[in-house]
C-alpha atoms as a PDB file:
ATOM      1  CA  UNK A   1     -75.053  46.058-270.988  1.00  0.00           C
ATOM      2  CA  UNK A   2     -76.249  42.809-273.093  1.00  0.00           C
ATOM      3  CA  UNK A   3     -78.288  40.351-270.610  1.00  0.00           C
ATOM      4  CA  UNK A   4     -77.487  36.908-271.822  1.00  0.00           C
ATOM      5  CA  UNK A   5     -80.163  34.156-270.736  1.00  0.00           C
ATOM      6  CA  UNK A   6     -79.409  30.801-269.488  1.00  0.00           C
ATOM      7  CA  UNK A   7     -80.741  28.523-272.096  1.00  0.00           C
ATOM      8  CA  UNK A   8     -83.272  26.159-270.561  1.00  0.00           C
ATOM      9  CA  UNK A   9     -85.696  23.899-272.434  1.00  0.00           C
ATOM     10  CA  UNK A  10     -88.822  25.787-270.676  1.00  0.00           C
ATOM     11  CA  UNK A  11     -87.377  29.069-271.444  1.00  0.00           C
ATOM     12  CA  UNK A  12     -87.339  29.115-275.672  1.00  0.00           C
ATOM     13  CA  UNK A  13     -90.448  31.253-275.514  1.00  0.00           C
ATOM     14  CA  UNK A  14     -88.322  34.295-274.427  1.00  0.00           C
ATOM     15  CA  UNK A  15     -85.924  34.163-276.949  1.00  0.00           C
ATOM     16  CA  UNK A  16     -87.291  36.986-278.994  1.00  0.00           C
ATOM     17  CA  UNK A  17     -87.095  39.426-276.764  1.00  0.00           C
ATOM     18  CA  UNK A  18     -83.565  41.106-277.605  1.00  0.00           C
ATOM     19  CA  UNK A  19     -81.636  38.750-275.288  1.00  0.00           C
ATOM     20  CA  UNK A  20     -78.570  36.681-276.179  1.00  0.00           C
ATOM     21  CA  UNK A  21     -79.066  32.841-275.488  1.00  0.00           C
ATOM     22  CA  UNK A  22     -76.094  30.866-273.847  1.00  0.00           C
ATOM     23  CA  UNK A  23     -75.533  27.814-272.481  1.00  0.00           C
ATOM     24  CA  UNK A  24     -74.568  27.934-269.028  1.00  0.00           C
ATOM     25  CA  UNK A  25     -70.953  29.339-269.544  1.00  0.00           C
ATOM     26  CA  UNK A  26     -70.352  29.110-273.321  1.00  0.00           C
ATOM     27  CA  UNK A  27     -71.842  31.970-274.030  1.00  0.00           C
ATOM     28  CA  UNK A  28     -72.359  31.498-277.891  1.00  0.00           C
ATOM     29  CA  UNK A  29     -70.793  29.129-280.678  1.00  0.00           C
ATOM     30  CA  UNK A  30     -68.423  32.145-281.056  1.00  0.00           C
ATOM     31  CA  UNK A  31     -66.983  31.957-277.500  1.00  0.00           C
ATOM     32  CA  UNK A  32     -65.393  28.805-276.269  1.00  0.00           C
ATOM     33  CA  UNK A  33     -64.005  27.987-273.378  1.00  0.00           C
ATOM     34  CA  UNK A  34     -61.111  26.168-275.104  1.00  0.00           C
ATOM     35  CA  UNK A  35     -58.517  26.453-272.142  1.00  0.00           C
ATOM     36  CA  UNK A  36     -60.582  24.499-269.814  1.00  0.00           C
ATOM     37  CA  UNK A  37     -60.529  21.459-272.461  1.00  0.00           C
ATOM     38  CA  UNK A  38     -57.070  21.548-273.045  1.00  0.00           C
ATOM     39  CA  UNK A  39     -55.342  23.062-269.630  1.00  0.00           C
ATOM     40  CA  UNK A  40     -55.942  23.944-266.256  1.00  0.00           C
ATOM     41  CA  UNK A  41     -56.518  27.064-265.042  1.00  0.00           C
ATOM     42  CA  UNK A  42     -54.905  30.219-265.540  1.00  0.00           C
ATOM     43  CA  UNK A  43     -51.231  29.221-266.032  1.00  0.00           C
ATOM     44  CA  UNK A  44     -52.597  27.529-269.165  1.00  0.00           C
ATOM     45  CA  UNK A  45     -54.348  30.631-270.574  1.00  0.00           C
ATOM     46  CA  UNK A  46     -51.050  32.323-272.458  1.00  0.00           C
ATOM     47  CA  UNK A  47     -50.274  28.591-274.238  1.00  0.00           C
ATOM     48  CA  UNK A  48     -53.959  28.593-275.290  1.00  0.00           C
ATOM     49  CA  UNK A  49     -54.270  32.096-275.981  1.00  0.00           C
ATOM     50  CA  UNK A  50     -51.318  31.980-279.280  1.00  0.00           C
ATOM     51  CA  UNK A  51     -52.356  28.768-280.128  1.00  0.00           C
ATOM     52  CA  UNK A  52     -55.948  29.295-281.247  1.00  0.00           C
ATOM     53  CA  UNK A  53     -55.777  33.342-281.533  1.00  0.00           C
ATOM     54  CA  UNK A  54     -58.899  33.716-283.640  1.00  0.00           C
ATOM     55  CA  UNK A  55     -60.980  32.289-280.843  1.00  0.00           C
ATOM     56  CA  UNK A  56     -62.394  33.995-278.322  1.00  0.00           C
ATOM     57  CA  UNK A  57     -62.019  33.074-274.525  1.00  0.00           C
ATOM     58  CA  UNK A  58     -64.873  33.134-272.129  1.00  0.00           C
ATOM     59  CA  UNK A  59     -62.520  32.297-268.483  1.00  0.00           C
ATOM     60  CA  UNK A  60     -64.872  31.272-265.920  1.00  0.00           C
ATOM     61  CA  UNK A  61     -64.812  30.682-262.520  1.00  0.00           C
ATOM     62  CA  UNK A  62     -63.294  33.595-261.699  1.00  0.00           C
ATOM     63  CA  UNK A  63     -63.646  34.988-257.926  1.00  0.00           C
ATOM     64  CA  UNK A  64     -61.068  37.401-257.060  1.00  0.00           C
ATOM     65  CA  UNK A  65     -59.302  40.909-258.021  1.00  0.00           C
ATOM     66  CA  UNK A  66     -55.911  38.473-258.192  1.00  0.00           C
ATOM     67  CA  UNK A  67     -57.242  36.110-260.380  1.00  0.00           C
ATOM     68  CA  UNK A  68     -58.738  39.003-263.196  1.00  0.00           C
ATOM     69  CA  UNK A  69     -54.703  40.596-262.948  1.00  0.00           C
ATOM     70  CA  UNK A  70     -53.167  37.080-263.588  1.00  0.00           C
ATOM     71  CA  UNK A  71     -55.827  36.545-266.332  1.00  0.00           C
ATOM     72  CA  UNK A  72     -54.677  39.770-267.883  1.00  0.00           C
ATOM     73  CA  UNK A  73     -51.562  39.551-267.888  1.00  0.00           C
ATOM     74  CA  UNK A  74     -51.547  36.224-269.773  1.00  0.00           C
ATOM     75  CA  UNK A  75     -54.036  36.971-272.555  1.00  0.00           C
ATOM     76  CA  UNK A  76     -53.289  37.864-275.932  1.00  0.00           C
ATOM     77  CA  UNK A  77     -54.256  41.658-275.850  1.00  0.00           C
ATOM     78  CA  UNK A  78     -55.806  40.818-279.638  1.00  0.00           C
ATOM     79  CA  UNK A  79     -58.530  38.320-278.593  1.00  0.00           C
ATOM     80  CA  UNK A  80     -61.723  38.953-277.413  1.00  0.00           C
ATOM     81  CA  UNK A  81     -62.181  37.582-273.743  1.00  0.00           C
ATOM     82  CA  UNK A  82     -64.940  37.710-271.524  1.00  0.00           C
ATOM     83  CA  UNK A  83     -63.543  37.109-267.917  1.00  0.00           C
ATOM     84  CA  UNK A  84     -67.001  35.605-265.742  1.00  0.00           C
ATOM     85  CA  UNK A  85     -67.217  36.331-262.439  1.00  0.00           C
ATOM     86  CA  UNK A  86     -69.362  33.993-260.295  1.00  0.00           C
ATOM     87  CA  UNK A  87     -70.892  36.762-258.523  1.00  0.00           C
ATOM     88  CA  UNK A  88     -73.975  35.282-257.309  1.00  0.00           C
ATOM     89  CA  UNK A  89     -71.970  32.288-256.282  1.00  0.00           C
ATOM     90  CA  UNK A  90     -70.110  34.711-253.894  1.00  0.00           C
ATOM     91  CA  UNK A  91     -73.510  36.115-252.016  1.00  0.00           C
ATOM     92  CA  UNK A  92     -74.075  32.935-251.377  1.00  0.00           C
ATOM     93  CA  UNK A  93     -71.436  32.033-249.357  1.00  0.00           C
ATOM     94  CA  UNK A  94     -71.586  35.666-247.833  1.00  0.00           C
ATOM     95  CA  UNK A  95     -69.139  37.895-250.136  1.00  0.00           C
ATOM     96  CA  UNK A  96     -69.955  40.755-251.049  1.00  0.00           C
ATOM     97  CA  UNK A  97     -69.186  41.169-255.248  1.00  0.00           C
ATOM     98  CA  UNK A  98     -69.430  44.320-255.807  1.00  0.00           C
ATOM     99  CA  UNK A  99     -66.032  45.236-254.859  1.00  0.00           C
ATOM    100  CA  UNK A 100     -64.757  42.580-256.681  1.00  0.00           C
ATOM    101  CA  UNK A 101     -66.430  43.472-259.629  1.00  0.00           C
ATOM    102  CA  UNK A 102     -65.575  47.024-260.012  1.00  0.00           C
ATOM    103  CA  UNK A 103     -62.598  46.540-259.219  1.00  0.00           C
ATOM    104  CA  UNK A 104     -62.086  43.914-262.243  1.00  0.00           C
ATOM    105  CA  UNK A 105     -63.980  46.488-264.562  1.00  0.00           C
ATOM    106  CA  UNK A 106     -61.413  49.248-263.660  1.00  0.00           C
ATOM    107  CA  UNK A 107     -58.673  47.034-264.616  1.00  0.00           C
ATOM    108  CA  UNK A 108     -60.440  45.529-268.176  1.00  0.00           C
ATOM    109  CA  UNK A 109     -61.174  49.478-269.280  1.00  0.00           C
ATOM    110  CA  UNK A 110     -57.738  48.976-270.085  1.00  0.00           C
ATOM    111  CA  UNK A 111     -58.237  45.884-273.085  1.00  0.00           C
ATOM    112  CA  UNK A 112     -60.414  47.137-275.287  1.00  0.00           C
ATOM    113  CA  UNK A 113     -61.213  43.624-276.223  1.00  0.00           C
ATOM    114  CA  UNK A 114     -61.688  42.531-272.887  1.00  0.00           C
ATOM    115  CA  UNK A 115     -65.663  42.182-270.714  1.00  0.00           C
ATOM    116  CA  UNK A 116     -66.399  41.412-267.139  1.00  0.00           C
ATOM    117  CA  UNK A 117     -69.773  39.411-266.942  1.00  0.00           C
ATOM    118  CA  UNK A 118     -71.251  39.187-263.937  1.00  0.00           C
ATOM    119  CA  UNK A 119     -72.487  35.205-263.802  1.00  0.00           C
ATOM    120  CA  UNK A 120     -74.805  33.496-261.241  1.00  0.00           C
ATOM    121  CA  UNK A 121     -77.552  36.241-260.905  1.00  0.00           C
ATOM    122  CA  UNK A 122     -79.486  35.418-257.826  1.00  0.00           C
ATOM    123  CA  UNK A 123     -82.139  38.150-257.982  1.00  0.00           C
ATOM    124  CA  UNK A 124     -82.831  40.821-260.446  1.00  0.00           C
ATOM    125  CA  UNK A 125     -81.948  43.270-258.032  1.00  0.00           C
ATOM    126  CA  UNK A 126     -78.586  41.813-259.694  1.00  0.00           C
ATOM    127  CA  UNK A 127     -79.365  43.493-262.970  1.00  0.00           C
ATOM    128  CA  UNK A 128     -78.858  46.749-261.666  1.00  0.00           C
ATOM    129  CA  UNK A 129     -76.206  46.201-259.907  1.00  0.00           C
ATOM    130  CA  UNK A 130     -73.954  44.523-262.515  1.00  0.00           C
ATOM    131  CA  UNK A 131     -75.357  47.854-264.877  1.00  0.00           C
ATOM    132  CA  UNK A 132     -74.010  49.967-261.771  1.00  0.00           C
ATOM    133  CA  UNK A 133     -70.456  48.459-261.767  1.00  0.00           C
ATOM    134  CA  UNK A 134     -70.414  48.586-265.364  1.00  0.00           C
ATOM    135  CA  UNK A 135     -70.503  45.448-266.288  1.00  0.00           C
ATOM    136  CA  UNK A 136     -70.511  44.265-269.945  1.00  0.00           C
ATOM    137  CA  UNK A 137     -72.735  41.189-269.665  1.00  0.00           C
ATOM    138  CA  UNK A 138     -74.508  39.268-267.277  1.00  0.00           C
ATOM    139  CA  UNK A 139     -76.212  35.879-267.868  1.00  0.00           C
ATOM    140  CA  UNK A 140     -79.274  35.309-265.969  1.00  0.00           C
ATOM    141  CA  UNK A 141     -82.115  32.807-266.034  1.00  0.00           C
ATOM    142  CA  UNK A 142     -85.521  33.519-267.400  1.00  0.00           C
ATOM    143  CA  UNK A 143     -87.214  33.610-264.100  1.00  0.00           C
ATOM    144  CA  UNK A 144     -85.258  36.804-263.365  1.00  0.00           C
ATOM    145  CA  UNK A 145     -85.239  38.340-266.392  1.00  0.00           C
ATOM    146  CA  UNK A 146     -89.498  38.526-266.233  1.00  0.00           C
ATOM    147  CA  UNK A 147     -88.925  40.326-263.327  1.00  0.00           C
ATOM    148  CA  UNK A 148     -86.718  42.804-264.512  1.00  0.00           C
ATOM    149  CA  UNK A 149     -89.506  43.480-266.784  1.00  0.00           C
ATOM    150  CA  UNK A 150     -91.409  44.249-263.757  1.00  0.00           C
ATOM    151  CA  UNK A 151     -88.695  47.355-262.565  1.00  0.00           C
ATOM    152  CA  UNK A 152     -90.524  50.460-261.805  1.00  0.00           C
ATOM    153  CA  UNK A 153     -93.504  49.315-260.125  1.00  0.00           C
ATOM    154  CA  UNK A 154     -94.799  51.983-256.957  1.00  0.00           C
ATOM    155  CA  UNK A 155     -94.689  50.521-253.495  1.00  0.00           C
ATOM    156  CA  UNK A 156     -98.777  50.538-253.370  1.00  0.00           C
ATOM    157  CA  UNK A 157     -98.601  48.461-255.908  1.00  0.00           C
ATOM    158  CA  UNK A 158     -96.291  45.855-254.279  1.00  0.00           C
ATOM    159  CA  UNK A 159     -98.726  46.349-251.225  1.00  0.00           C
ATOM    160  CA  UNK A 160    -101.415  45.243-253.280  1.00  0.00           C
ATOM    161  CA  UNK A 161    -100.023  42.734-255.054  1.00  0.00           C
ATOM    162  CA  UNK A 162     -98.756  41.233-251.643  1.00  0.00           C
ATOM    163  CA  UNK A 163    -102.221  40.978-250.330  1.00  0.00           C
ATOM    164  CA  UNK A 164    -103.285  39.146-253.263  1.00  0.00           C
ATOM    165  CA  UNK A 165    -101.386  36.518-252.758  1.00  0.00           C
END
């Protein structure tokens, strides 16, 4: 699974630590999110699609099993797409992703050319689950990715480190 930071001007000094930068959703100058400039939502994703086939799509905003079918449907099965799903975004309000998510992986094993990236990482508890779903990608902000570095630390030593602070 590639972890893909959020770019933030405080965060440049983790840049060389094997992670892919992005800007918020446009993940790279190689994947644009051309269909939101030009049309609206998914009806517009099949026009966009055979029009520009040697980009790649990055469709955001993406929240249920329904949408990720209608999105499949309509791509061209040639071009790369990475279908986002605003997991964190969906804890917040008090859905549960998961579901959603492996779900939406299930049905992408089917386009080879196709990724689920789970988008709007809360915690880094997030990390693992994204990596359990199997997930291609998820974008996450520096703060969260330090603490992934963290993973493996022994409850006495979260006990002590509590007590410290």
């Amino acid at each position: 699974m590639y972890i893909w930071q959020r770019m933030e001007e405080h965060d440049k000094d983790l840049l060389g630590k094997k992670i892919e930068s992005c800007r918020r959703v446009v993940v790279s100058n190689n994947y644009i999110n051309e269909y939101k400039k030009h049309h609206q939502g998914i009806m517009g994703l099949k026009k966009v699609d055979n029009e520009y086939e040697a980009y790649k799509l990055n469709i955001t905003a993406v929240y249920t099993v329904n949408q990720v079918k209608k999105i499949l449907k309509s791509i061209n099965k040639e071009s790369k797409t990475i279908i986002s799903i605003f997991s964190g975004r969906m804890g917040d309000v008090g859905k549960d992703p998961i579901p959603i998510i492996k779900e939406s992986v299930r049905l992408a094993k089917r386009f080879r050319n196709v990724q689920i990236l789970w988008t709007s990482t809360r915690e880094a508890y997030n990390y693992l689950q994204a990596k359990n779903c199997g997930c291609s990608i998820i974008t996450m902000p520096s703060t969260i990715i330090k603490k992934i570095l963290k993973f493996g630390k022994r409850y006495q030593e979260l006990t002590l480190d509590t007590v410290k602070i």
